[in-house]
Protein backbone atom coordinates (compact mmCIF):
# COMPACT_ATOMS: atom_id res chain seq x y z
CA UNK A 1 -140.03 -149.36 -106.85
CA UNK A 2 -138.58 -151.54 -109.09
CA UNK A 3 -135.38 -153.59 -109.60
CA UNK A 4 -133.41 -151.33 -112.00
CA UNK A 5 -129.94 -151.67 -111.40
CA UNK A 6 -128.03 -148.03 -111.26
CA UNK A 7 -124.32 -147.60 -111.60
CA UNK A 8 -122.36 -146.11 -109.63
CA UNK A 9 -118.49 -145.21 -110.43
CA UNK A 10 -116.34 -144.69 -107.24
CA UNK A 11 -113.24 -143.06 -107.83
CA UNK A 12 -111.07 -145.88 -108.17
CA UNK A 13 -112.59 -146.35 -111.25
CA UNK A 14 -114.43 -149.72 -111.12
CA UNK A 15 -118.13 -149.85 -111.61
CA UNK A 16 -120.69 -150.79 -108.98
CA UNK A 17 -124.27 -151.95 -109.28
CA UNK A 18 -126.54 -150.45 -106.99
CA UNK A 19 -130.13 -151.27 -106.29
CA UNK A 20 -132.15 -148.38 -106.54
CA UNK A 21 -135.33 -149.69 -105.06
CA UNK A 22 -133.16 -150.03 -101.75
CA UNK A 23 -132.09 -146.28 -101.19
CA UNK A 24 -130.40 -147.57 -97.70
CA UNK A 25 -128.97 -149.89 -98.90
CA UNK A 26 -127.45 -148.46 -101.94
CA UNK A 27 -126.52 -145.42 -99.47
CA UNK A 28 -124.53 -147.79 -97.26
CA UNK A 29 -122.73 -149.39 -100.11
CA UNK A 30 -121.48 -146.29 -101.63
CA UNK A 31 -120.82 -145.43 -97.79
CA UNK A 32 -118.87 -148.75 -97.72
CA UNK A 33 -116.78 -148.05 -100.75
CA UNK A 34 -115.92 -144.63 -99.89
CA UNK A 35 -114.61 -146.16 -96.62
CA UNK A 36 -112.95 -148.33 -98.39
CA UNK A 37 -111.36 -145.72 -100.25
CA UNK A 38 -110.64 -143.71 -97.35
CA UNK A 39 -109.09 -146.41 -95.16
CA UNK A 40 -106.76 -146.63 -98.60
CA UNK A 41 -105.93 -143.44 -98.13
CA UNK A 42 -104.94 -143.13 -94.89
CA UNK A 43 -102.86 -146.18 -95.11
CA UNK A 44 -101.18 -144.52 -97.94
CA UNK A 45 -101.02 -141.49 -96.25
CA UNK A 46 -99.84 -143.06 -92.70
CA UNK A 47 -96.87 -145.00 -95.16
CA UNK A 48 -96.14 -141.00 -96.62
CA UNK A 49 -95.75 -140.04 -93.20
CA UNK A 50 -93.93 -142.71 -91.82
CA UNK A 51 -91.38 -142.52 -94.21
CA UNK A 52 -90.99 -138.57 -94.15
CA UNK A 53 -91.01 -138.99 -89.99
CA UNK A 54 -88.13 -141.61 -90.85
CA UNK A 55 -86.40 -139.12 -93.11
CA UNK A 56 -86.82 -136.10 -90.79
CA UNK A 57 -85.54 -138.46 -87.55
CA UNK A 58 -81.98 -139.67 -89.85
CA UNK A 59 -81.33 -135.96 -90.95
CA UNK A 60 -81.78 -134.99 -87.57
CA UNK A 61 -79.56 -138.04 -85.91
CA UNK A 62 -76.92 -137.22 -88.64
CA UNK A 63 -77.19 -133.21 -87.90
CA UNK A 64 -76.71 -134.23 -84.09
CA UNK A 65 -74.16 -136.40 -85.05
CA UNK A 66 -72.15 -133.68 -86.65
CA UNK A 67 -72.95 -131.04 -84.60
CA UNK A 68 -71.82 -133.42 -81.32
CA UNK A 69 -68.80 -134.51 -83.36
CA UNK A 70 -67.75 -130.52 -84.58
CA UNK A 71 -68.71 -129.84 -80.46
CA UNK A 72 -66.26 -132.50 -79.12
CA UNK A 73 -63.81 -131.48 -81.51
CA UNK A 74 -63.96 -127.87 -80.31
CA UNK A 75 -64.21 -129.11 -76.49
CA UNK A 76 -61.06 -130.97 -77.06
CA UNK A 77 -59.31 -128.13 -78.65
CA UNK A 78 -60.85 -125.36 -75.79
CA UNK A 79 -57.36 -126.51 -73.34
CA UNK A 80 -54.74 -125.33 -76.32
CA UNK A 81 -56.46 -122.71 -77.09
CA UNK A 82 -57.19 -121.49 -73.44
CA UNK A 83 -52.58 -122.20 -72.75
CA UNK A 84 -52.05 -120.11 -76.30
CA UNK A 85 -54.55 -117.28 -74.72
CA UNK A 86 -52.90 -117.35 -71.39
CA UNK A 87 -49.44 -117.05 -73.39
CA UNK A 88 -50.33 -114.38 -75.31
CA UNK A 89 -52.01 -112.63 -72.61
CA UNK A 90 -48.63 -113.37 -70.65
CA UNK A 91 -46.47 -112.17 -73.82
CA UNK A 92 -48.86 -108.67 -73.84
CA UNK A 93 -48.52 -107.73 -70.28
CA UNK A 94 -44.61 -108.17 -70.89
CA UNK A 95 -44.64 -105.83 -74.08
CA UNK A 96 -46.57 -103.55 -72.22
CA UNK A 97 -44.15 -103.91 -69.07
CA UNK A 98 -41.42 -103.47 -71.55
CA UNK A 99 -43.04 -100.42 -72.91
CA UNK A 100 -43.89 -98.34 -69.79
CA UNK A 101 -40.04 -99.20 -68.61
CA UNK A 102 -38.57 -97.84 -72.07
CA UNK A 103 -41.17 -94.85 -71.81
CA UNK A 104 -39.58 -93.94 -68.00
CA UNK A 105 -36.00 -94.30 -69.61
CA UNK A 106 -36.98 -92.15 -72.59
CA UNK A 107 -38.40 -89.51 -70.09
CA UNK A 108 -35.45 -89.67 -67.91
CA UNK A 109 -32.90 -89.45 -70.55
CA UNK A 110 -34.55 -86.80 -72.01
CA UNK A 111 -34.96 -84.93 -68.75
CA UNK A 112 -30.65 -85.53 -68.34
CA UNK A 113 -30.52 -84.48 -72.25
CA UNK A 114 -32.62 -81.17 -71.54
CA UNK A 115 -30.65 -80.66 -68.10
CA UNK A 116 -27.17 -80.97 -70.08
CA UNK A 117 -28.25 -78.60 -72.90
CA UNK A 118 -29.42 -75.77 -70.27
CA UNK A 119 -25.91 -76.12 -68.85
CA UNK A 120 -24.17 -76.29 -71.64
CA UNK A 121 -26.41 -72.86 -72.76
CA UNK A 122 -25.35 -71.25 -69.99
CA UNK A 123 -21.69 -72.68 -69.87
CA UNK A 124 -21.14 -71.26 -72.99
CA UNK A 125 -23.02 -67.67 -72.40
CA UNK A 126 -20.66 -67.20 -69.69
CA UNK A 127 -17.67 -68.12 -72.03
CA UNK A 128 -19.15 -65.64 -74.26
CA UNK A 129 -19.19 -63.03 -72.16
CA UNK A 130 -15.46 -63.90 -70.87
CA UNK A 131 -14.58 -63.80 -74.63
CA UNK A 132 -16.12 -60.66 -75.20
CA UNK A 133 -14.89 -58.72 -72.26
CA UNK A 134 -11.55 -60.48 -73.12
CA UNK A 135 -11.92 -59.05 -76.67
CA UNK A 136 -12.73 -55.84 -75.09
CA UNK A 137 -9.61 -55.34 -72.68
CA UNK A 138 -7.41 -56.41 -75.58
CA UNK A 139 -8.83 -53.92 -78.03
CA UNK A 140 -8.50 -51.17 -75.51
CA UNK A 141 -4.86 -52.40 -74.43
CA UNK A 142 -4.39 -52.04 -78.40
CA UNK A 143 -5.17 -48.82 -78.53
CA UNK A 144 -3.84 -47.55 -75.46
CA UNK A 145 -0.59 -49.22 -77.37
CA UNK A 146 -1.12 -47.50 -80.61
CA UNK A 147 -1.71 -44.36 -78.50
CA UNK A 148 1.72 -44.70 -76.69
CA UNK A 149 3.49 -45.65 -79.52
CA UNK A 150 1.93 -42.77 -81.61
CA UNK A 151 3.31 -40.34 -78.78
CA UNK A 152 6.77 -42.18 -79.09
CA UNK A 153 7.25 -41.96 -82.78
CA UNK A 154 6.21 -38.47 -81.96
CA UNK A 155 8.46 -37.47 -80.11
CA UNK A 156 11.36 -39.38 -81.96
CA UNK A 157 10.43 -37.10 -84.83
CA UNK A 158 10.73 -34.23 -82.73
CA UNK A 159 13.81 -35.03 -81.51
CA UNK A 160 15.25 -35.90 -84.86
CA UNK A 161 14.32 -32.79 -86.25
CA UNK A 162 16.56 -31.09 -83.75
CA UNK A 163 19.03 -33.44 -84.13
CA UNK A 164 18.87 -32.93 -88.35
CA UNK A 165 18.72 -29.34 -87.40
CA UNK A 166 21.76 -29.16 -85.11
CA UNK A 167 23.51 -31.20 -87.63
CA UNK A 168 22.82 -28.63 -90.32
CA UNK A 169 24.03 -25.57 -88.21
């Protein structure tokens, strides 16, 4: 073992001498460098995270925040809407009162309606029939008339004849 000098290029890019008759003790440098290196990077890395934790916790506050604002907002609202519900709730069971009260009138008019059409049916069957037999009593009087006056002019003729004939003798 000698004294040569060998380099030895960590990644940061700077060059570092190492012994290489002391194999510990070049170990424990290059050990100490990469520490070095490490502890860098974690302190870069802790920074990263810090600042994306700090990110992540504003989005979140100002999500919250809208969320609690949109939730008050609706909260404060939930009384109108519950009145306009209970009116309109109020305003349905009156149409549908209304309804069912125009449905019994319908049915009952209807019923009166179909009552007053049977007895005007039969009403005017019954004057029908009057008219008919009427009809018939003054088409038999008629010819019971024409009958009787038939025999009348009948015997007119007859007696004329033996009038014209008496005349003639």
């Amino acid at each position: 073992p000698g004294s040569r000098l060998r380099s030895c290029t960590p990644p940061n890019g700077s060059t570092v001498a190492l012994p290489t008759s002391n194999k510990a003790a070049s170990e424990s440098a290059i050990m100490a460098v990469v520490r070095g290196q490490m502890a860098s990077l974690e302190d870069k890395l802790s920074v990263q995270i810090a600042r994306v934790q700090q990110q992540g916790d504003r989005l979140r506050e100002a999500t919250f925040s809208r969320v609690d604002s949109k939730l008050s907002t609706v909260e404060s609202l939930q009384p109108k809407y519950d009145r306009r519900m209970a009116e309109l709730s109020g305003n349905v069971k009156g149409l549908s009162d209304e309804m069912q009260a125009q449905i019994r009138r319908i049915d009952m008019m209807d019923s009166r309606v179909w009552e007053w059409r049977h007895q005007l049916e039969e009403e005017l069957r019954g004057k029908i029939t009057e008219v008919e037999q009427a009809m018939q009593q003054v088409n038999s009087a008629q010819r019971i008339a024409k009958a009787t006056s038939e025999d009348v002019v009948k015997k007119l003729t007859q007696r004329l004849l033996r009038v014209e004939g008496m005349v003639e003798e």
